[in-house]
Protein backbone atom coordinates (compact mmCIF):
# COMPACT_ATOMS: atom_id res chain seq x y z
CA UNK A 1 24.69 45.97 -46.35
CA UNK A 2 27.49 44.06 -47.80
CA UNK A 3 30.54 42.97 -45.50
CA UNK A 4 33.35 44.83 -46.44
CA UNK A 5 36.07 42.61 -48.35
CA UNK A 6 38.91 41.52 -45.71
CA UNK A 7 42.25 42.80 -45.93
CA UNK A 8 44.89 40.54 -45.24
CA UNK A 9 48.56 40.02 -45.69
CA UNK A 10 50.61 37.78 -46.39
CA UNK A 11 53.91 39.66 -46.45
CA UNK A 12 55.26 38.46 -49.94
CA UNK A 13 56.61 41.19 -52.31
CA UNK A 14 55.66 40.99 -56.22
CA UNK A 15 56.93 38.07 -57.75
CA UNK A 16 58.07 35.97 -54.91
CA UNK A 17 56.50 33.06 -53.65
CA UNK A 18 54.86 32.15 -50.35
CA UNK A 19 57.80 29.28 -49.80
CA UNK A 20 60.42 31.82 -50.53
CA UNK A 21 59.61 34.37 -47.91
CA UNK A 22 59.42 34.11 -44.06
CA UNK A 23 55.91 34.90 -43.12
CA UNK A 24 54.52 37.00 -40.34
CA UNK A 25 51.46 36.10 -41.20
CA UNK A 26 49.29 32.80 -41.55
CA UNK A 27 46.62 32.99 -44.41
CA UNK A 28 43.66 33.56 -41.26
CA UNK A 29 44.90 36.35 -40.33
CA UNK A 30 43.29 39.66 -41.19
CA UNK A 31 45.20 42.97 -40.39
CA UNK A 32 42.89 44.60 -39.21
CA UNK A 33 41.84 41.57 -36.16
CA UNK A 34 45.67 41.90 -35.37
CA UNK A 35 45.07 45.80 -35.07
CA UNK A 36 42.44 45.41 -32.91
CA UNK A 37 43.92 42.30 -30.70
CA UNK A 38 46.87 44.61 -29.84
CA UNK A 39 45.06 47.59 -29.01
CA UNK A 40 42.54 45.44 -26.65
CA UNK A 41 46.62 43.93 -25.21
CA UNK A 42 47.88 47.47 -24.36
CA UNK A 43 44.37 48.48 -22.77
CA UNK A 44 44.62 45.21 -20.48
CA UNK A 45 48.19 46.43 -19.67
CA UNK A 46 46.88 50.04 -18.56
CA UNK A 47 44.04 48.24 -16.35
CA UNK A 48 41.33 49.05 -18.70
CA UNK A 49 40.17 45.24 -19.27
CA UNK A 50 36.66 45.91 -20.26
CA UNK A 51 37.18 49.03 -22.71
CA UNK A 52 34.50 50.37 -24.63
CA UNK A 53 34.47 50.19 -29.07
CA UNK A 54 34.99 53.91 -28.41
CA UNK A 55 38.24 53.31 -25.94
CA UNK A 56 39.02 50.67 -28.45
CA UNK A 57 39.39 52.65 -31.42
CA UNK A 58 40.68 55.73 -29.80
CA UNK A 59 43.72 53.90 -28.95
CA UNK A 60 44.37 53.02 -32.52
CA UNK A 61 44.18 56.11 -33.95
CA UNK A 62 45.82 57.49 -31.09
CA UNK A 63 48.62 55.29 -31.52
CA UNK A 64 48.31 54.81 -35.11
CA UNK A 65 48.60 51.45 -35.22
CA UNK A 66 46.89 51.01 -38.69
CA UNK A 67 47.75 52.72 -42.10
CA UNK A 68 44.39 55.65 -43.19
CA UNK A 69 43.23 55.71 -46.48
CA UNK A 70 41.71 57.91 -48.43
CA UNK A 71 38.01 57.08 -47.82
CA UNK A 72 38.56 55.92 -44.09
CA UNK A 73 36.46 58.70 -43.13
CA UNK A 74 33.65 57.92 -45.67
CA UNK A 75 30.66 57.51 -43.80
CA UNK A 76 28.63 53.70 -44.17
CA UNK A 77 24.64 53.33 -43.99
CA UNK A 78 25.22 51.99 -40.21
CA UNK A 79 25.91 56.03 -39.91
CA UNK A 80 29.93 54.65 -38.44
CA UNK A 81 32.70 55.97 -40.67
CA UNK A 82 34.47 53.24 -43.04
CA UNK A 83 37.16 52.50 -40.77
CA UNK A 84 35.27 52.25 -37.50
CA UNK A 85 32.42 49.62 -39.57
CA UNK A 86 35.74 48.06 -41.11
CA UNK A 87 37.07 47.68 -37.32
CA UNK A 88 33.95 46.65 -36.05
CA UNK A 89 33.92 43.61 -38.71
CA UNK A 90 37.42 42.58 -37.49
CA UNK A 91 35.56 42.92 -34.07
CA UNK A 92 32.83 40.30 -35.12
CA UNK A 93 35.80 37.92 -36.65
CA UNK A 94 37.84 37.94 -33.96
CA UNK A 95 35.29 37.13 -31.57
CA UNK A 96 33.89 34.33 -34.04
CA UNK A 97 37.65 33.07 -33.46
CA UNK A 98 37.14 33.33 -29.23
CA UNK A 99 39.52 36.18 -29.39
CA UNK A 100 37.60 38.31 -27.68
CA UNK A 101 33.90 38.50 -25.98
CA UNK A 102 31.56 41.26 -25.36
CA UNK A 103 30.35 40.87 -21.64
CA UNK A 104 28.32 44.07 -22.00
CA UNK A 105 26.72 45.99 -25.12
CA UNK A 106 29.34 48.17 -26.37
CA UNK A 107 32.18 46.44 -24.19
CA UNK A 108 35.08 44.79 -26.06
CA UNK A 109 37.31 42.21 -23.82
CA UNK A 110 40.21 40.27 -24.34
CA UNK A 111 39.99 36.43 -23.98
CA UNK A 112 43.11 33.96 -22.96
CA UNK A 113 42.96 32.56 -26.13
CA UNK A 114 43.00 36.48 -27.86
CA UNK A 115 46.37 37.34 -25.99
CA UNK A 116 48.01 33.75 -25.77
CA UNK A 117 47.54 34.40 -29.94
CA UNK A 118 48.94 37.78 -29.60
CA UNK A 119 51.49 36.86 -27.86
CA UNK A 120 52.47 33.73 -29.76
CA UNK A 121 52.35 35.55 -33.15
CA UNK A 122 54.63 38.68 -31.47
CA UNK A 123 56.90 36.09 -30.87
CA UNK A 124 56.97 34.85 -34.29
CA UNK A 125 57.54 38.06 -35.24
CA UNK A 126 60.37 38.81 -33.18
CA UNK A 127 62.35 35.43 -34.06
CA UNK A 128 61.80 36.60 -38.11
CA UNK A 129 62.66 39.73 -37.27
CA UNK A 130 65.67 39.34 -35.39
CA UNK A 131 66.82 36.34 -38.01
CA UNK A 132 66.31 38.95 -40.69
CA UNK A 133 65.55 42.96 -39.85
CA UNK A 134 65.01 44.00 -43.65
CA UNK A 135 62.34 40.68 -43.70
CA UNK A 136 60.37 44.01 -42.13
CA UNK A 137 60.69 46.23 -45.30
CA UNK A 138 59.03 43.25 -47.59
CA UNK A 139 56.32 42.67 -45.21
CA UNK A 140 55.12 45.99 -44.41
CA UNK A 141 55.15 46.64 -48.28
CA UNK A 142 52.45 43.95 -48.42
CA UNK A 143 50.70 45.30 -45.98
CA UNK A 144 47.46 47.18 -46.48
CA UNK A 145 46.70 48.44 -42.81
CA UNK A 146 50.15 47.32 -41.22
CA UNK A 147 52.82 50.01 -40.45
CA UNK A 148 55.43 50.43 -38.74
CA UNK A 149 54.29 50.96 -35.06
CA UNK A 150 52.35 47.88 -35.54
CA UNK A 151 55.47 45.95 -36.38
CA UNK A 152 57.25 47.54 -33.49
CA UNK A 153 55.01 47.10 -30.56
CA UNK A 154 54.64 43.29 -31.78
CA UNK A 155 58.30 42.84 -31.84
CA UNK A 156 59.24 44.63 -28.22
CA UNK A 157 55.79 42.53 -27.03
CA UNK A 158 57.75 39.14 -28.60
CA UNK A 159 60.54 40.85 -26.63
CA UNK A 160 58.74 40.82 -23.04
CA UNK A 161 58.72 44.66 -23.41
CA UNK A 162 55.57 46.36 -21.73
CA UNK A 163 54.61 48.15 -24.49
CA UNK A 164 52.47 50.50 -22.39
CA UNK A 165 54.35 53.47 -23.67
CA UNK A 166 54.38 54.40 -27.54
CA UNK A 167 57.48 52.65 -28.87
CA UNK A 168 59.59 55.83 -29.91
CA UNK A 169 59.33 56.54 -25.99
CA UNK A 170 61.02 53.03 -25.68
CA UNK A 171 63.20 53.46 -28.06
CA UNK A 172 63.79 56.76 -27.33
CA UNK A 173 63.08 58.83 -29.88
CA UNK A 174 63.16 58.26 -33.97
CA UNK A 175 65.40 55.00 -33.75
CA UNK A 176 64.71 52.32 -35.92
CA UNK A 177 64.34 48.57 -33.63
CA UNK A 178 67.59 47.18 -32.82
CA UNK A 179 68.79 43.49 -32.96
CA UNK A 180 68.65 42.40 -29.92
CA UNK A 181 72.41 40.86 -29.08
CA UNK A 182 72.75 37.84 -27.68
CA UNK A 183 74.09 37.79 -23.85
């Protein structure tokens, strides 16, 4: 079976160039390893540090941390739907990168160097963000599996906000993020 071409993004809108844009992103990245870093972050948060690939991806759709597309649901010769084999890809890159390990068959864990990257690029993302909220708009337009939630729990984690909770319930409710104003 052929590996399924990697989504990435870079966050740069037709017609502007790479030096012309802040980036969230540096070319390595894939979305879809970012996806799955995160959701293996919040499970360490709720105690659950060895969760399973099913735990894993339940918490992403749960959450909806990644954009569907049509064809998602299409199911691959490895009998997983296109998503999950797409997922479990970003699974085998991420560990490639010591991002994570798999201790046990079927167990996904986060490694120190996994969250201190996490954390480092929701950092990052915070400082753009803050410098420039509608830098948000241009990046998520890039984006082929990056939305919105995404964006927000990175920026409240860059924040130092347990991001535990879904982030409308941090927000509370429907509110866009807010600059954070300096003390």
């Amino acid at each position: 079976m052929a590996r399924p071409a990697a989504t990435g993004a870079l966050g740069i809108a037709a017609g502007q160039s790479h030096d012309t844009v802040m980036s969230y992103f540096q070319p390595i990245d894939k979305e879809e390893q970012l996806v799955l870093i995160l959701a293996l972050y919040i499970l360490e948060r709720l105690d659950n540090r060895k969760p399973t690939k099913r735990q894993v991806l339940r918490l992403i759709r749960a959450r909806e941390l990644l954009v569907i597309h049509d064809g998602d649901s299409e199911i691959r010769s490895t009998g997983e739907e296109k998503l999950d084999n797409d997922l479990a890809w970003a699974r085998e890159d991420a560990k490639e990168r010591g991002f994570l390990t798999m201790p046990e068959i079927g167990v996904w864990q986060l490694t120190n160097a996994g969250r201190e990257w996490l954390l480092k690029k929701a950092e990052q993302w915070r400082g753009i963000y803050e410098k420039d909220p509608e830098s948000m708009n241009g990046f998520l337009r890039g984006c082929q599996r990056i939305n919105a939630v995404t964006f927000t729990h990175m920026v409240l984690i860059g924040r130092g906000i347990d991001v535990t909770k879904r982030p409308k319930e941090l927000l509370g409710g429907d509110k866009p993020i807010e600059r954070q104003r300096p003390n």
